[in-house]
Protein backbone atom coordinates (compact mmCIF):
# COMPACT_ATOMS: atom_id res chain seq x y z
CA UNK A 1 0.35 -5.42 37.84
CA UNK A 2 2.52 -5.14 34.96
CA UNK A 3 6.30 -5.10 35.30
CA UNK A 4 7.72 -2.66 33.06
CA UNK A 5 10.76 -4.28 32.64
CA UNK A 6 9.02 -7.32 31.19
CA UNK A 7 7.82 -4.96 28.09
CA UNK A 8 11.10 -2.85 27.14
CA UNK A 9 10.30 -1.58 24.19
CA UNK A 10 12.76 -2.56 21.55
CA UNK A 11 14.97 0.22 20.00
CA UNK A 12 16.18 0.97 16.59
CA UNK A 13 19.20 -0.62 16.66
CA UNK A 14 18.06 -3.62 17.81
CA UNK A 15 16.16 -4.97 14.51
CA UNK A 16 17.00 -8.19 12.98
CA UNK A 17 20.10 -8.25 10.46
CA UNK A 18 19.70 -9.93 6.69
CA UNK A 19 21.61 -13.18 8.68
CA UNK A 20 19.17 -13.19 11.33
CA UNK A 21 15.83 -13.18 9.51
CA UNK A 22 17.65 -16.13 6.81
CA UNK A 23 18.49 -18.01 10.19
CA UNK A 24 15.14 -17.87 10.75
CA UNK A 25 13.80 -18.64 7.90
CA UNK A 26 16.11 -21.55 7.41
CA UNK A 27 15.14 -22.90 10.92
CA UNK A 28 11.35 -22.71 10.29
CA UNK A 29 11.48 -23.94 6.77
CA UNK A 30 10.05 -20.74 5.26
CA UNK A 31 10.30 -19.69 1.66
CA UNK A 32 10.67 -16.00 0.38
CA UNK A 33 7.35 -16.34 -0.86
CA UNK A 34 6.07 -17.99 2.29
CA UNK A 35 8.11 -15.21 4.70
CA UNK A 36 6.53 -12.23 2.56
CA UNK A 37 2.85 -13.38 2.66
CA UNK A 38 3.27 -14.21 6.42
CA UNK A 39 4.36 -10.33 7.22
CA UNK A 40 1.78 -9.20 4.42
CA UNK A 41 4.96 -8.02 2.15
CA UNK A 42 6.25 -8.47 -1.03
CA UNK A 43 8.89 -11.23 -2.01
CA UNK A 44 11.21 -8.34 -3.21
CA UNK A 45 10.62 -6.62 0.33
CA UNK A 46 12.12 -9.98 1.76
CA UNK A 47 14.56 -9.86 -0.81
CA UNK A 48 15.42 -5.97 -0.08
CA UNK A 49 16.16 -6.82 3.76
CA UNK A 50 17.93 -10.12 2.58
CA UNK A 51 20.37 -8.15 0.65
CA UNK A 52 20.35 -5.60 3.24
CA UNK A 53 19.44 -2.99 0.51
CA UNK A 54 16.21 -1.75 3.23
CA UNK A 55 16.41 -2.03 6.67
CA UNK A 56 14.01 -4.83 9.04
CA UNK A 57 11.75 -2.87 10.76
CA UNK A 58 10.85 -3.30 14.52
CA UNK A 59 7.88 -4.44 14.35
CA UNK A 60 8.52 -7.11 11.58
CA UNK A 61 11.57 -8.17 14.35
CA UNK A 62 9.24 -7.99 17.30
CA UNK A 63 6.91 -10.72 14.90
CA UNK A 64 9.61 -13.04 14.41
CA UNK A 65 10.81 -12.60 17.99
CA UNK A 66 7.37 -14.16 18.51
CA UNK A 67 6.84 -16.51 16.31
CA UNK A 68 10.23 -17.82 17.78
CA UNK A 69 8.92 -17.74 20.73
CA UNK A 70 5.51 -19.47 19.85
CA UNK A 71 5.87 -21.20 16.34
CA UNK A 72 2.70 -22.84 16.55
CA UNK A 73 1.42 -19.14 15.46
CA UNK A 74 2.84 -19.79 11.85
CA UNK A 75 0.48 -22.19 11.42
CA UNK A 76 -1.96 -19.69 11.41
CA UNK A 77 -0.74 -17.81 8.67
């Protein structure tokens, strides 16, 4: 069986700050350009949350939360 713990859903508050998603770009050597056609967004949409002008959303965090996890998935993209 699953254990629900191992699944908490992730709340609002808890999506990735402009600081967080350039750390991870920075670590994985990703572009604008490459971070926006990765999520299927625009480079201004990565600009907008770089500049904190639109929020992350949760399930773009939950993505990078996984590609941390696994980065041999970027590969893929």
């Amino acid at each position: 069986m699953f254990d629900k713990n191992e699944f908490k859903r992730l709340r609002q508050n808890e999506r990735l700050i402009p600081e967080e998603i350039l750390e991870f770009m920075n670590f994985h050597g990703l572009s604008h350009k490459e971070l926006s056609e990765i999520l299927g967004v625009t480079i201004q949409a990565v600009s907008l949350w770089l500049s904190n002008k639109r929020k992350f959303s949760v399930t773009n965090t939950r993505l990078l939360r996984l590609f941390n996890k696994y980065p041999q998935l970027l590969k893929e993209f």
